[in-house]
N, C-alpha and C. Protein backbone atom coordinates (compact mmCIF):
# COMPACT_ATOMS: atom_id res chain seq x y z
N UNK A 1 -18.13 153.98 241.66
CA UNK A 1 -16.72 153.81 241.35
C UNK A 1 -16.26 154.82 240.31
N UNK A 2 -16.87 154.88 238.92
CA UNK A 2 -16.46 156.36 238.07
C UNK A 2 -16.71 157.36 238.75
N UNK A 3 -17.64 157.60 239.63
CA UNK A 3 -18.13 159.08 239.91
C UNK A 3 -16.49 159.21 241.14
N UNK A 4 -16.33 157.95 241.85
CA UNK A 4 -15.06 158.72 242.63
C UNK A 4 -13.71 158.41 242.14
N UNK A 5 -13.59 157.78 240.84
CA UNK A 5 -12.47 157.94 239.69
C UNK A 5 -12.31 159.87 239.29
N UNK A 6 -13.42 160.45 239.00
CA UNK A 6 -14.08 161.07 238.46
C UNK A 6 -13.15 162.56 239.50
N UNK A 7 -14.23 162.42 240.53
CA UNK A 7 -13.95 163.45 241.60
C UNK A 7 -11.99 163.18 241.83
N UNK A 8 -11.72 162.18 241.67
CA UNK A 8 -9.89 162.10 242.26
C UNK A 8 -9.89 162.91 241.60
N UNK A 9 -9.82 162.43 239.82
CA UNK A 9 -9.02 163.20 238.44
C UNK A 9 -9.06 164.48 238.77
N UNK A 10 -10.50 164.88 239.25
CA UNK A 10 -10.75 166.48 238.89
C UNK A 10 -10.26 167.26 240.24
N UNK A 11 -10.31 166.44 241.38
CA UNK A 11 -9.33 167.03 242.67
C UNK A 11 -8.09 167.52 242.81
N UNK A 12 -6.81 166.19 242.22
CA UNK A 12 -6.19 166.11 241.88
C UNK A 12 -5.14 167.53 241.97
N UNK A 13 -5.50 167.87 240.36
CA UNK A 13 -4.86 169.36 239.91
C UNK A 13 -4.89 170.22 240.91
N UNK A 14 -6.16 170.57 241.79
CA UNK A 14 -6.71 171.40 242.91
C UNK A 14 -5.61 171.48 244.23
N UNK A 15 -5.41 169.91 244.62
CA UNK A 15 -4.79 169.88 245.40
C UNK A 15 -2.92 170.10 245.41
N UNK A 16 -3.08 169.60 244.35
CA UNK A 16 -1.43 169.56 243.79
C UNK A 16 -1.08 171.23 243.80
N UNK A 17 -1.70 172.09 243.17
CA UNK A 17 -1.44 173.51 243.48
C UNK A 17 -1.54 173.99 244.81
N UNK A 18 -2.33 173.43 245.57
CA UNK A 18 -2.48 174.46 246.60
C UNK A 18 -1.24 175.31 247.31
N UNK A 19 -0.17 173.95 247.02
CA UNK A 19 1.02 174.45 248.22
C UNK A 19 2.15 175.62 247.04
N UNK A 20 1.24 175.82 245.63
CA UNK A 20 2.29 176.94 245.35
C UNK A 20 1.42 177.96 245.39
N UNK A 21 2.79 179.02 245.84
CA UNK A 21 2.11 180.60 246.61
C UNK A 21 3.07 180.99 245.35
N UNK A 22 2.48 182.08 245.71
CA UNK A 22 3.14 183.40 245.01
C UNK A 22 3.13 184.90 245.96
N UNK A 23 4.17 185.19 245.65
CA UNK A 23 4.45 186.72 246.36
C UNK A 23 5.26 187.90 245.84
N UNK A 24 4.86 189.06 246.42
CA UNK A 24 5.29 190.16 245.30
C UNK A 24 5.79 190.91 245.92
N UNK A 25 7.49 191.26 245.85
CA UNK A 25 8.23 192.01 246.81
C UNK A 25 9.03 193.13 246.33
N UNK A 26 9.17 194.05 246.91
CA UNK A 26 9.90 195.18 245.90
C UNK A 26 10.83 195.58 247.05
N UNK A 27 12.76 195.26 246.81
CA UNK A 27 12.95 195.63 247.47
C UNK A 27 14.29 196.15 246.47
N UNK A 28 14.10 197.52 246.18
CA UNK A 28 14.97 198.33 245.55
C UNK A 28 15.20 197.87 243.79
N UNK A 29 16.32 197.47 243.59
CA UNK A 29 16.55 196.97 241.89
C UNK A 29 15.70 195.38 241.69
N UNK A 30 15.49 195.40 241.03
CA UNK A 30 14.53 193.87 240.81
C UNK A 30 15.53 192.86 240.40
N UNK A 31 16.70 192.99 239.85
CA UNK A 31 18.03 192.37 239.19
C UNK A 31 18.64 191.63 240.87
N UNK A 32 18.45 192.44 241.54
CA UNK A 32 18.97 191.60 243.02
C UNK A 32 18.39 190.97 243.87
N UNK A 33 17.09 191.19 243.87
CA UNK A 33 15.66 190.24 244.50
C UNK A 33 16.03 189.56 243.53
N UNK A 34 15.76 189.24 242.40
CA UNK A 34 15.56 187.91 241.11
C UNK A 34 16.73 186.97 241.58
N UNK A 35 17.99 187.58 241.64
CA UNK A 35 19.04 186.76 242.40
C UNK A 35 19.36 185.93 243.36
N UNK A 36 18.52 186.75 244.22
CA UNK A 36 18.31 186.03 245.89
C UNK A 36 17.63 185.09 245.83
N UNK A 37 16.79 185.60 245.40
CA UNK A 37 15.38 184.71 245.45
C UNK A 37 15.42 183.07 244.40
N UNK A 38 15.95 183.71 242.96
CA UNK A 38 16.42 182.18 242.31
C UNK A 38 17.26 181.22 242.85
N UNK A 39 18.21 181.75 243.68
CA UNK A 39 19.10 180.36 244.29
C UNK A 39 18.66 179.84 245.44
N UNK A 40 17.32 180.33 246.32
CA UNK A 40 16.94 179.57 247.11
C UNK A 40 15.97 178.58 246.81
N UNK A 41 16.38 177.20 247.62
CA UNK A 41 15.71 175.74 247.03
C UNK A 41 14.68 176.46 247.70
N UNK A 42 13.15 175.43 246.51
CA UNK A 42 11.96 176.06 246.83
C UNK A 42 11.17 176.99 246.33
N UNK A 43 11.83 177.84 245.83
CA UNK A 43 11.65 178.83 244.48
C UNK A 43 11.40 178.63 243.37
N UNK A 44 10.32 178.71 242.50
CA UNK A 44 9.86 177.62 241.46
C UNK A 44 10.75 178.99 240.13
N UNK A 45 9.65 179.83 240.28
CA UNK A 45 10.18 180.79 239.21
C UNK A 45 10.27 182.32 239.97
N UNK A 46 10.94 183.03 239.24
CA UNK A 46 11.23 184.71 239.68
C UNK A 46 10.77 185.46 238.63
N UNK A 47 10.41 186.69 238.14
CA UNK A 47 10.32 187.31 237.30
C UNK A 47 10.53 189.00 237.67
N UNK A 48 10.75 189.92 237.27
CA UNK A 48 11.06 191.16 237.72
C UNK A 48 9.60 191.55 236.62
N UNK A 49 9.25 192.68 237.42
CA UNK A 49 8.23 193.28 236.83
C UNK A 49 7.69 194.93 237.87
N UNK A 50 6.84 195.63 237.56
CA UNK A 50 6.36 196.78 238.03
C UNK A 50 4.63 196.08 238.98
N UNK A 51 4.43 196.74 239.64
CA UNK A 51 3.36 196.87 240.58
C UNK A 51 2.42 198.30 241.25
N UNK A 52 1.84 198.03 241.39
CA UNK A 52 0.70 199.57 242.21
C UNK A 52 0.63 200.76 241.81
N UNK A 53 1.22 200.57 240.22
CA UNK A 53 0.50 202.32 240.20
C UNK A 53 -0.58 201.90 238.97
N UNK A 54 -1.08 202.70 238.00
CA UNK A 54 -1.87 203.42 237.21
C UNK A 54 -2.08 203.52 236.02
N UNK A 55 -0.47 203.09 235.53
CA UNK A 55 -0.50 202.89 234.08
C UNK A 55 -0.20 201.16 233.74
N UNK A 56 -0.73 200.48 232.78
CA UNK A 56 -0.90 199.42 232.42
C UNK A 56 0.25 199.77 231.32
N UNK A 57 1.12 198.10 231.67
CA UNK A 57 1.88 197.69 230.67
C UNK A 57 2.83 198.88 230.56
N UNK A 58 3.34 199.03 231.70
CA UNK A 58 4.68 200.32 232.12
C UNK A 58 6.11 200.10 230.78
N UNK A 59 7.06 201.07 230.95
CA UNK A 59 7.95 200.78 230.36
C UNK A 59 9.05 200.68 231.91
N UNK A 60 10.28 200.15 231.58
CA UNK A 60 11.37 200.68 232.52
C UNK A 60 11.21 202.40 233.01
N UNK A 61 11.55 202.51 231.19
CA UNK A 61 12.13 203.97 231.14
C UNK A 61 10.50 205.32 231.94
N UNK A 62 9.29 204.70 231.52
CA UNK A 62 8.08 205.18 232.25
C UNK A 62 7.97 204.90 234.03
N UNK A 63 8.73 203.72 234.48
CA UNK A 63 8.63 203.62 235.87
C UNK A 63 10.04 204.58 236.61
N UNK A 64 10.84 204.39 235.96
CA UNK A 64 11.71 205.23 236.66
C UNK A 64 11.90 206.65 236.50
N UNK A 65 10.92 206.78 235.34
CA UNK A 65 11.18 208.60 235.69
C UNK A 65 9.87 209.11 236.33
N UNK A 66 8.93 208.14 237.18
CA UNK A 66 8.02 208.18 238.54
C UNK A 66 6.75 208.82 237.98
N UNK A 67 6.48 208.85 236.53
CA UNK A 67 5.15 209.23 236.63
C UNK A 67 4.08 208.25 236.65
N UNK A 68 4.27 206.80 237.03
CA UNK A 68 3.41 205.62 236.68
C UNK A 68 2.67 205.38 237.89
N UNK A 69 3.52 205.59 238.91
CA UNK A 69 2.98 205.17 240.83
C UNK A 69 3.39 203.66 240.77
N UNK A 70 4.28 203.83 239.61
CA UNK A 70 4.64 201.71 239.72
C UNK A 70 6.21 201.56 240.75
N UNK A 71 6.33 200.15 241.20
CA UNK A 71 7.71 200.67 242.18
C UNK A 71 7.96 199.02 241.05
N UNK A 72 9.34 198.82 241.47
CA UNK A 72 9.89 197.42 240.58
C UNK A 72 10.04 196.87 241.65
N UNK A 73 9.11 195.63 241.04
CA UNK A 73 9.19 194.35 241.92
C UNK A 73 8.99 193.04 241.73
N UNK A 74 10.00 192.14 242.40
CA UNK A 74 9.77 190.59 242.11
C UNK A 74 8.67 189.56 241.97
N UNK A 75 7.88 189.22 241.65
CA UNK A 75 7.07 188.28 241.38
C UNK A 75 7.97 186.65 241.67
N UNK A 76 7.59 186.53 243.08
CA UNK A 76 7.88 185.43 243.42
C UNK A 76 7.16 183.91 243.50
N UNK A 77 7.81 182.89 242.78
CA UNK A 77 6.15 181.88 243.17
C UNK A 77 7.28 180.64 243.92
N UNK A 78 6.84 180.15 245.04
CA UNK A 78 7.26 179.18 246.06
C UNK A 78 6.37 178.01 246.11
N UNK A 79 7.23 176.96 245.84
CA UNK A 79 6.86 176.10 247.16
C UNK A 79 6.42 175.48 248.13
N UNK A 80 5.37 175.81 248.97
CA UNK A 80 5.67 176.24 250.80
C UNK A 80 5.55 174.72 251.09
N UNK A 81 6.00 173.65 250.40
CA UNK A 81 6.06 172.62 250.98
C UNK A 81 7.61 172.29 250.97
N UNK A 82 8.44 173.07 250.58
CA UNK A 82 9.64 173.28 250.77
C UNK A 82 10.64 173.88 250.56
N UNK A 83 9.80 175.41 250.92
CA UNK A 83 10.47 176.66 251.57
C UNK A 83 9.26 177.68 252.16
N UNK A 84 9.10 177.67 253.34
CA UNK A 84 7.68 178.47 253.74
C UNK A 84 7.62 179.79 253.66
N UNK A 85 6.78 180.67 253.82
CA UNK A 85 6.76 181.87 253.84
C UNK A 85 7.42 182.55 254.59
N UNK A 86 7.84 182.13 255.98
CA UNK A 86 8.44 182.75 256.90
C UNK A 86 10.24 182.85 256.29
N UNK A 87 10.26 181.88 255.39
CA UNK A 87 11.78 181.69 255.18
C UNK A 87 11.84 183.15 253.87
N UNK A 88 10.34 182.96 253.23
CA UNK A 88 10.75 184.05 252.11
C UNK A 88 10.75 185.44 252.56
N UNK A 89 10.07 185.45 253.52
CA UNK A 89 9.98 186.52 254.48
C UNK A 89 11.34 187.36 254.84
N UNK A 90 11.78 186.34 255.54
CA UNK A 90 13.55 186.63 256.55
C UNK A 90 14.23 187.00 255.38
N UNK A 91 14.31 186.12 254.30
CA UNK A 91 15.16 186.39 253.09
C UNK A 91 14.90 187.86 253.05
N UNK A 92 13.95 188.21 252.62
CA UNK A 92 13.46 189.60 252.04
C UNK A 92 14.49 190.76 252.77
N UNK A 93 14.16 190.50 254.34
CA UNK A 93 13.93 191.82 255.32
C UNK A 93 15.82 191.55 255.16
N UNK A 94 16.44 190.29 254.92
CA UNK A 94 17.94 190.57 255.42
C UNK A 94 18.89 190.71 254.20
N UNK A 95 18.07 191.10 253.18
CA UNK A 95 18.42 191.61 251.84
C UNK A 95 18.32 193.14 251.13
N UNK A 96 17.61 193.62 252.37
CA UNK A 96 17.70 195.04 251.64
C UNK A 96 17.80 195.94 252.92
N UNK A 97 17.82 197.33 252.46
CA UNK A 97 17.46 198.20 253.97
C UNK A 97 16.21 198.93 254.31
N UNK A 98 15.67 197.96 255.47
CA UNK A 98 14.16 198.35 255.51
C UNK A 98 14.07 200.22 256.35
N UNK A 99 14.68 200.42 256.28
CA UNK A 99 15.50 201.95 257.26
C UNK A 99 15.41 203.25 255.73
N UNK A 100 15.51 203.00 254.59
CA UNK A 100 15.60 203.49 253.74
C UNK A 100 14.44 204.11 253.33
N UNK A 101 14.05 205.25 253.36
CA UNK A 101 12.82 205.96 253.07
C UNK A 101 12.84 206.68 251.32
N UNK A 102 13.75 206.54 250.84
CA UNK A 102 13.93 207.16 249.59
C UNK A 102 14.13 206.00 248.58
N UNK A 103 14.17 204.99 249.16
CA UNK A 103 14.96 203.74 247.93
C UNK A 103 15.61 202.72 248.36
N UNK A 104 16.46 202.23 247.18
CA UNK A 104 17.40 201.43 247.86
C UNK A 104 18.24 201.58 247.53
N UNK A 105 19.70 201.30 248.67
CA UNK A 105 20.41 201.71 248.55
C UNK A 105 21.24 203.01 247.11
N UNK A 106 21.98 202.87 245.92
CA UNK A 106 22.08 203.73 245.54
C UNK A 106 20.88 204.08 244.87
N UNK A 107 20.12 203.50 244.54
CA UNK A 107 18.62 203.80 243.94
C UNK A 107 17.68 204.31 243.89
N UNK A 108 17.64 205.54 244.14
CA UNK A 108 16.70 206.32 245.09
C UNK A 108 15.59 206.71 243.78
N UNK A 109 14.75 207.18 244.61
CA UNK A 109 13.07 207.35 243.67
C UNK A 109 11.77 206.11 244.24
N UNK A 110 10.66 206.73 244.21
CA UNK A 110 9.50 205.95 244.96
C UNK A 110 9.79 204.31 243.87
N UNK A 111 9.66 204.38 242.83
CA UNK A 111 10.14 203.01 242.07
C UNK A 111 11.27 202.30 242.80
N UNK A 112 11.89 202.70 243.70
CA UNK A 112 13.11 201.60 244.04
C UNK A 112 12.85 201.45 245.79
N UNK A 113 11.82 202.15 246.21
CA UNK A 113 11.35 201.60 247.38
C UNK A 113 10.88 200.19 247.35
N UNK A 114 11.23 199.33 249.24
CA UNK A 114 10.77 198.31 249.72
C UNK A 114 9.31 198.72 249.96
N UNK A 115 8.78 197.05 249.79
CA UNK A 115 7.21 196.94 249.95
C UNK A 115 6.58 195.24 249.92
N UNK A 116 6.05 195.41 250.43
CA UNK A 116 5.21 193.66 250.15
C UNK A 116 3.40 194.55 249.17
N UNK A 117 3.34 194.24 248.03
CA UNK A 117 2.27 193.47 247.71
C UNK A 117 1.38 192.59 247.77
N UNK A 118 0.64 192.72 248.80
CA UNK A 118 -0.63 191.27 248.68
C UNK A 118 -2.07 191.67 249.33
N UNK A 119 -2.70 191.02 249.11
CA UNK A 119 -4.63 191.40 249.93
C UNK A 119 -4.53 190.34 250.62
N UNK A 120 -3.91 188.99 250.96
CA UNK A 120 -3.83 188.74 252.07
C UNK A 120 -2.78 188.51 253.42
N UNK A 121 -4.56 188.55 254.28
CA UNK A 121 -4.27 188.83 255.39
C UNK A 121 -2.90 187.78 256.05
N UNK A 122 -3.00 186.56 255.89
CA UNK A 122 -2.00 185.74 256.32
C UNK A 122 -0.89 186.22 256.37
N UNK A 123 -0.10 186.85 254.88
CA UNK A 123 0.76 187.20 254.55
C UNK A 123 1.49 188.51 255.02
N UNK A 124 0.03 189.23 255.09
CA UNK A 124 0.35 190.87 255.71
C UNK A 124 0.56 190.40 257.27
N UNK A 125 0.06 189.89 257.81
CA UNK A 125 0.43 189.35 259.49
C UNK A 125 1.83 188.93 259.49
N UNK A 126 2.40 188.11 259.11
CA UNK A 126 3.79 187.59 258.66
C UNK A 126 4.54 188.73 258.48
N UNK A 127 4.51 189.58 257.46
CA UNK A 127 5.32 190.27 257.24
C UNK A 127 5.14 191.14 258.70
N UNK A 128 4.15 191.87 259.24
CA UNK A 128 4.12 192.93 260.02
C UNK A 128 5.07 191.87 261.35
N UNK A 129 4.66 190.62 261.26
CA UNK A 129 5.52 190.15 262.56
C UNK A 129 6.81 190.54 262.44
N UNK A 130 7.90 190.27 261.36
CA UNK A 130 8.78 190.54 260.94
C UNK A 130 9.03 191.95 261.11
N UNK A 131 8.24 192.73 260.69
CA UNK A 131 8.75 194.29 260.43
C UNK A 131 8.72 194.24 262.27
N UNK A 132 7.87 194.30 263.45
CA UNK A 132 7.76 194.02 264.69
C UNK A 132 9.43 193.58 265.25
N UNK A 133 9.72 192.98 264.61
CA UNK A 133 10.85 192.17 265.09
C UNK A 133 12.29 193.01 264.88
N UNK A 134 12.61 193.47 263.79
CA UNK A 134 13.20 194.41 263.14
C UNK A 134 13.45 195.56 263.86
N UNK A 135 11.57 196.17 264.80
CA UNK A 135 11.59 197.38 264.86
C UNK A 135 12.27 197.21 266.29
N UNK A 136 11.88 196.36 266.95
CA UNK A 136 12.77 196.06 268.80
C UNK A 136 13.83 195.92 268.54
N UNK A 137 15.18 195.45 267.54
CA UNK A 137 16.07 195.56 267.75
C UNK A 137 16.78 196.89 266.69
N UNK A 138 16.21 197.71 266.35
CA UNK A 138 16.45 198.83 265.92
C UNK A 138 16.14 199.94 266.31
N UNK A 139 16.65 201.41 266.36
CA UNK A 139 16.15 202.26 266.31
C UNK A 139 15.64 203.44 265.56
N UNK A 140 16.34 203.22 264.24
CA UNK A 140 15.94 203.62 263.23
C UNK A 140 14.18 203.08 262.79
N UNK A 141 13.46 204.09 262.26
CA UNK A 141 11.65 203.27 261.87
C UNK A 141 11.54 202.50 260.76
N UNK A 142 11.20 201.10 260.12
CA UNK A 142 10.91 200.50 259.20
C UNK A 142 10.40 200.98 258.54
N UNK A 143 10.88 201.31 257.03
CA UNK A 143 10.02 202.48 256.30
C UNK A 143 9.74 201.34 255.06
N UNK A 144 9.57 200.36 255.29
CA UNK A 144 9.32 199.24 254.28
C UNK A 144 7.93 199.34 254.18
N UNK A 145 7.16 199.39 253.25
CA UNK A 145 5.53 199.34 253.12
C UNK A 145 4.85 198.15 252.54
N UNK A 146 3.67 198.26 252.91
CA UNK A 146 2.69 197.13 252.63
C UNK A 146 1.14 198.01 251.86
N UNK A 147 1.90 197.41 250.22
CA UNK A 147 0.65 197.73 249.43
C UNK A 147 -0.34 196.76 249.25
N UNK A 148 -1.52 197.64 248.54
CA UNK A 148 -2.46 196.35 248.57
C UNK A 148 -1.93 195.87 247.01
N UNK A 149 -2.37 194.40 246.52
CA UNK A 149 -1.81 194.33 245.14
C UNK A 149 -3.23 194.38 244.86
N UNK A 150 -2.47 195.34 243.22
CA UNK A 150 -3.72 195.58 242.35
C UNK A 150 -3.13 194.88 240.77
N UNK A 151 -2.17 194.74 240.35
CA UNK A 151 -1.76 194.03 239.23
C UNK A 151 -0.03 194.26 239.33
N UNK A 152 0.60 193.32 238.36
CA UNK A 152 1.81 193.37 237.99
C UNK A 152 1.75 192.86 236.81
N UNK A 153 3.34 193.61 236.48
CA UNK A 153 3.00 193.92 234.81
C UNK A 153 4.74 193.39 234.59
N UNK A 154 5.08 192.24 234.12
CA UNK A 154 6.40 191.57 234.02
C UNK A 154 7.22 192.91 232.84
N UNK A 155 8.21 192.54 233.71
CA UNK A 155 9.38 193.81 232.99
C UNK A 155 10.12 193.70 231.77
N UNK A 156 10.58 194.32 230.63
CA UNK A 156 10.98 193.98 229.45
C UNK A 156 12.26 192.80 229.32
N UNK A 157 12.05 191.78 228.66
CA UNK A 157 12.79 190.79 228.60
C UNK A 157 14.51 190.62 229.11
N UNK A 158 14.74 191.84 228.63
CA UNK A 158 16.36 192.57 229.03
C UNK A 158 16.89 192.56 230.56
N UNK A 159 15.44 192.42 231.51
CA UNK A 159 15.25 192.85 233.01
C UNK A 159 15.39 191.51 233.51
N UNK A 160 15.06 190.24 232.85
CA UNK A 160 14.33 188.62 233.46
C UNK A 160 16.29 188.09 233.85
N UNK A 161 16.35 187.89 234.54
CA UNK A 161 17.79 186.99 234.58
C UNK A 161 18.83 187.76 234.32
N UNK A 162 18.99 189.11 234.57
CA UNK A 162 19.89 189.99 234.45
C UNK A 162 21.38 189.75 235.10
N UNK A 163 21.13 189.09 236.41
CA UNK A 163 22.62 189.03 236.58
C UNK A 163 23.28 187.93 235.92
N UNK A 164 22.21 186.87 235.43
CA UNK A 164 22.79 185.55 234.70
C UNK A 164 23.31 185.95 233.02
N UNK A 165 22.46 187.04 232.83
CA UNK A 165 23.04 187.58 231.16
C UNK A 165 24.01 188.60 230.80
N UNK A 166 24.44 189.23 232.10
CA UNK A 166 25.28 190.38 231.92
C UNK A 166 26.10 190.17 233.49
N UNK A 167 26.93 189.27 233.20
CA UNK A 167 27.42 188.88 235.27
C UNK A 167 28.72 189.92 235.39
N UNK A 168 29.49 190.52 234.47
CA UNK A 168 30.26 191.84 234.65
C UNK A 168 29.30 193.21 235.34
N UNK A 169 28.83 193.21 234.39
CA UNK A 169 27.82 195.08 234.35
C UNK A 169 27.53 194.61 235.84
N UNK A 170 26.58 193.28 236.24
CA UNK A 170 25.71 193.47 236.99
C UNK A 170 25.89 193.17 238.31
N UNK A 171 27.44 192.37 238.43
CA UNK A 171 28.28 192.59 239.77
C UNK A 171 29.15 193.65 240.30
N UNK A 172 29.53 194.49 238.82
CA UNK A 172 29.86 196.04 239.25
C UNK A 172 28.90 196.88 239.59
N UNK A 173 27.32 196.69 238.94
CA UNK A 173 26.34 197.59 239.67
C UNK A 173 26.56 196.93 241.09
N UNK A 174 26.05 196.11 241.26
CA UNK A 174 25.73 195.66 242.61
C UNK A 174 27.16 195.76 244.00
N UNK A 175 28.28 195.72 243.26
CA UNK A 175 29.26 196.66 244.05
C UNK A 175 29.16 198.15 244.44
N UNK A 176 29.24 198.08 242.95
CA UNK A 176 29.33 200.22 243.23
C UNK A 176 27.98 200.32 243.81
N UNK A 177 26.85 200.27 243.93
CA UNK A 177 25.31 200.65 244.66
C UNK A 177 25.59 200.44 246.30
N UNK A 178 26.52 199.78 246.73
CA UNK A 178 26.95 199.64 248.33
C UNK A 178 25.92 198.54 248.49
N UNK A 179 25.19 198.01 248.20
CA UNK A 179 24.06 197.13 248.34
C UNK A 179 24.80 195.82 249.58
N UNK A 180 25.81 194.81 249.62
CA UNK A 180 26.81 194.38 250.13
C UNK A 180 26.47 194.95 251.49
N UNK A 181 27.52 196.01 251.07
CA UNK A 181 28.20 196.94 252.39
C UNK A 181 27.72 196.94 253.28
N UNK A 182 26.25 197.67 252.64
CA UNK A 182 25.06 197.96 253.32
C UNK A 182 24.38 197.08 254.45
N UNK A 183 24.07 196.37 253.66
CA UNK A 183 23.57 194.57 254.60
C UNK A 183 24.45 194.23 255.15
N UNK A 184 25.77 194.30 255.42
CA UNK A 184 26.56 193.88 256.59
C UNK A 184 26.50 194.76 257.58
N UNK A 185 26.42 196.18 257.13
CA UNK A 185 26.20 197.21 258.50
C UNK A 185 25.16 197.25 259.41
N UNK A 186 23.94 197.07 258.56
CA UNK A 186 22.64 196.61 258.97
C UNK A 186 22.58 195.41 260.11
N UNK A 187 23.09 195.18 259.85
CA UNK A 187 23.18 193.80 260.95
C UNK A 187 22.03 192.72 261.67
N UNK A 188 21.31 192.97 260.34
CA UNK A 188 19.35 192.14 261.06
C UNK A 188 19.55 190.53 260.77
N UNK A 189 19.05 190.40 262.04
CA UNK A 189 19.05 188.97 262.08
C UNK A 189 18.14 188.50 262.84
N UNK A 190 17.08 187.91 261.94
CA UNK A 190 15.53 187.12 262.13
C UNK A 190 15.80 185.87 261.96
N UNK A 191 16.56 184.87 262.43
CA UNK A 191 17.07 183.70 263.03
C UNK A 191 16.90 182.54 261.80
């Protein structure tokens, strides 16, 4: 009877985590993934931060003038007992322009390129279904990439909740960048 008191207690924690994931997406400014991504139910936390290059503990000002190999990207943690991967997925691909080989939209530089981060396979299958899906009803090539993750490094405090701390600056960036525009011309729709 203690020994399977024992085993619950210590199960417990084990199981209770399993169903939160985490995922790491870079799709152009990190201020507009953090956005998307916080108002969908299911979404525990967001954080903006750098990924895949070389230098540890990046600055902004070190990732965007491209000598780091870091691109900016969301650190997403979900859910999947109520919002699955496939949903964070669709979100992703109908939020940015996967057609964009230089950036995003006004953002250009390898730092403001789309990408999924992860070593697994589950996830990389998912996404490639998606990019698959994308590529039949387009003719333009998916230039969205799939790195392996090697670390992320959360972005200077100024970066965390940006459109919630500055909602002028950061709805005129997100106007003037065509970002909007853009995704309505695009016209992808993964159901």
């Amino acid at each position: 009877m203690i020994f399977r008191l024992f085993l619950f207690l210590f199960l417990l924690p084990i199981t209770a985590y399993a169903k939160i994931n985490t995922i790491y997406l870079a799709g152009g400014c990190f201020w507009c993934v953090e956005e998307v991504y916080e108002k969908l139910k299911g979404v525990i936390d967001v954080r903006s931060g750098y990924s895949g290059g070389h230098v540890e503990n990046p600055t902004y000002q070190e990732v965007v003038k491209g000598d780091t190999g870091h691109i900016e990207v969301a650190e997403i943690i979900f859910d999947s007992d109520i919002v699955s991967l496939d949903k964070i997925i669709r979100v992703f691909f109908v939020n940015i322009d996967p057609f964009d080989s230089v950036g995003q939209f006004c953002d250009k530089g390898y730092s403001y390129k789309s990408a999924l981060f992860s070593n697994d396979q589950i996830v990389i299958d998912r996404f490639n279904f998606y990019i698959d899906k994308i590529q039949e009803n387009h003719k333009q090539k998916v230039e969205t990439m799939i790195l392996p993750f090697k670390n992320f490094y959360v972005a200077e405090e100024y970066h965390q909740d940006y459109y919630k701390k500055n909602p002028i600056r950061y709805t005129y960036y997100k106007y003037s960048c065509g970002r909007e525009q853009r995704i309505k011309q695009l016209k992808i729709n993964l159901g």
